[in-house]
C-alpha atoms as a PDB file:
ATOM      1  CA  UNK A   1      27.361 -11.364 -26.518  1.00  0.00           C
ATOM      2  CA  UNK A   2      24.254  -9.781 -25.274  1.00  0.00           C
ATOM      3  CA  UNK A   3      21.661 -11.109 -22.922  1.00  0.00           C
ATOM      4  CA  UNK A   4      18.991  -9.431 -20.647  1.00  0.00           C
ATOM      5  CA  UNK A   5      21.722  -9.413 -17.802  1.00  0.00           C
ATOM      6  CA  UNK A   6      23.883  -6.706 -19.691  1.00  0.00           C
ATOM      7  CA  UNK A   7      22.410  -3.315 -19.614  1.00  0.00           C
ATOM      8  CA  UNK A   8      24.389  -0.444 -21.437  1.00  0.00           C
ATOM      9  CA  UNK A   9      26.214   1.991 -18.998  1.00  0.00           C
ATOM     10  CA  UNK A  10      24.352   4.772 -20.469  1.00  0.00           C
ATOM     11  CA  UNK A  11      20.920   2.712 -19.765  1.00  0.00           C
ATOM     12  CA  UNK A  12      21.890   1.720 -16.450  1.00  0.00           C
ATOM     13  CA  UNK A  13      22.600   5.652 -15.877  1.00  0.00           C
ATOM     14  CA  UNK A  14      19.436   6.784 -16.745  1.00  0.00           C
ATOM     15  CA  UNK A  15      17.266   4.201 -15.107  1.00  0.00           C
ATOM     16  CA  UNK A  16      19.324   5.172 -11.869  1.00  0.00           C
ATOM     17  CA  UNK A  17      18.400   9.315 -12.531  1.00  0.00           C
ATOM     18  CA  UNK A  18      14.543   7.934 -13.088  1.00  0.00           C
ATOM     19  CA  UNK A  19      14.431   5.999  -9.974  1.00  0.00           C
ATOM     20  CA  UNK A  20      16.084   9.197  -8.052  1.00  0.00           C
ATOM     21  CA  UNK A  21      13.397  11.372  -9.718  1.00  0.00           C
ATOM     22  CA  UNK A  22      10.562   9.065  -8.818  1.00  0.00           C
ATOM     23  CA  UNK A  23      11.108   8.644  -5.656  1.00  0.00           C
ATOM     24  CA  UNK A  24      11.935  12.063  -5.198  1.00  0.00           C
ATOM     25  CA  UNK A  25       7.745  13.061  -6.633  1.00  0.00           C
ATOM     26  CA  UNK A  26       6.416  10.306  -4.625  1.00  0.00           C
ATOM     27  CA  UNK A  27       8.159  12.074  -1.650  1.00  0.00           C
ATOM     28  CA  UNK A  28       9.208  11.048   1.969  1.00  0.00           C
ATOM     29  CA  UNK A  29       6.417   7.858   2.094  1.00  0.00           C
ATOM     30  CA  UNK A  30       9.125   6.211  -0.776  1.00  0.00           C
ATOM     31  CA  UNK A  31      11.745   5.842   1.958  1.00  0.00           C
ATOM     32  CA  UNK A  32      10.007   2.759   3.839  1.00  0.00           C
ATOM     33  CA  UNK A  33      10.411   0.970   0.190  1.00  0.00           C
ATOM     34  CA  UNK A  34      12.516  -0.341  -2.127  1.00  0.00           C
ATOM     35  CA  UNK A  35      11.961   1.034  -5.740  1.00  0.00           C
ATOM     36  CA  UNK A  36      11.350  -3.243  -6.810  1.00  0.00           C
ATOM     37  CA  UNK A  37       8.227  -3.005  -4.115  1.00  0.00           C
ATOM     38  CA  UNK A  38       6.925   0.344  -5.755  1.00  0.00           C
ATOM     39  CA  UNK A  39       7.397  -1.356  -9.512  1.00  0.00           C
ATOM     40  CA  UNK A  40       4.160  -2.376 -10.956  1.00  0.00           C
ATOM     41  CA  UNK A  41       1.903  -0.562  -8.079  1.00  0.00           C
ATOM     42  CA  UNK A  42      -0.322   2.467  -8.145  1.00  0.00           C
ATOM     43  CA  UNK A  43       2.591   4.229  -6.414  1.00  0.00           C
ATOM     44  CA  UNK A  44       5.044   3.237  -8.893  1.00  0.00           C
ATOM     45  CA  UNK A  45       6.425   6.684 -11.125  1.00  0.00           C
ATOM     46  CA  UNK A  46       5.754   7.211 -14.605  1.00  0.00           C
ATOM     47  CA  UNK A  47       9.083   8.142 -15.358  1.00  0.00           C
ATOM     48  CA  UNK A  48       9.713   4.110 -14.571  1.00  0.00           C
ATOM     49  CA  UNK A  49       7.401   3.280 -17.811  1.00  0.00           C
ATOM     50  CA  UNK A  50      10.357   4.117 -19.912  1.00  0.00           C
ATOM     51  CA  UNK A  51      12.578   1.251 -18.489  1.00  0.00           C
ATOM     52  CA  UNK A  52      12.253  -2.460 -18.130  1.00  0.00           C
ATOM     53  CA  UNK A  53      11.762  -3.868 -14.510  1.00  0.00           C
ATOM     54  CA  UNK A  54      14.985  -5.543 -14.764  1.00  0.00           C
ATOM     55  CA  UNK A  55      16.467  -1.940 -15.535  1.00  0.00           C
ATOM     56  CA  UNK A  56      15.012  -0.661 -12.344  1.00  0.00           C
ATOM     57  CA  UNK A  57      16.270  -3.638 -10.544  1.00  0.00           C
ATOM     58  CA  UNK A  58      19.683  -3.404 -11.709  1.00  0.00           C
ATOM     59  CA  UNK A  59      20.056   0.395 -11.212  1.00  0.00           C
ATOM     60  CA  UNK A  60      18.578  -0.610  -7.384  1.00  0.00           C
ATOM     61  CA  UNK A  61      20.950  -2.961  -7.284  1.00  0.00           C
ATOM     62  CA  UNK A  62      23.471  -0.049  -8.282  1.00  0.00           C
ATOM     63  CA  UNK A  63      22.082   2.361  -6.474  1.00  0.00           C
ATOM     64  CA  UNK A  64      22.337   0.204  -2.995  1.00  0.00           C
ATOM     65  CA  UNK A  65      25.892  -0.722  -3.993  1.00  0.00           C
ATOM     66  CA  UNK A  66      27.026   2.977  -3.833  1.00  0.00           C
ATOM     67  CA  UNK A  67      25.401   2.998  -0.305  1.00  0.00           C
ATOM     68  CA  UNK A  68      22.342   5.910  -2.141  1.00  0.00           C
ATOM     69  CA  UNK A  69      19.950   3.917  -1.257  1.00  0.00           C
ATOM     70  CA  UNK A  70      19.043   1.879   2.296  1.00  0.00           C
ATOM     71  CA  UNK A  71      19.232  -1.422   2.648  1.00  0.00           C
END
């Protein structure tokens, strides 16, 4: 059964290493937002082009569960 909820492991792995790497070019400005407030704006990485928005809001999602990222 597939849906738009289930995202491959590998996927989810590699839309977490873009949104690492993105916020890591856009530099220390990124830490005041969350990579879903970023998506779709001029700041927004072009390594996130490769991936879905609900790929980059499920590897947030990850990426806050794993305490990476600031609530």
């Amino acid at each position: 059964m597939s849906s738009e909820i289930d995202i491959p492991a590998d996927r989810l792995t590699d839309a977490v290493d873009a949104i690492l790497i993105g916020l890591n070019d856009i530099g220390p400005s990124a830490r005041a937002a969350k990579p879903s407030e970023i998506l779709g704006t001029i700041k927004q990485p072009s390594i996130w082009c490769d991936f879905t928005s609900h790929e980059i809001r499920e590897a947030e999602r990850f990426l806050f569960r794993c305490g990476l990222l600031p609530l």
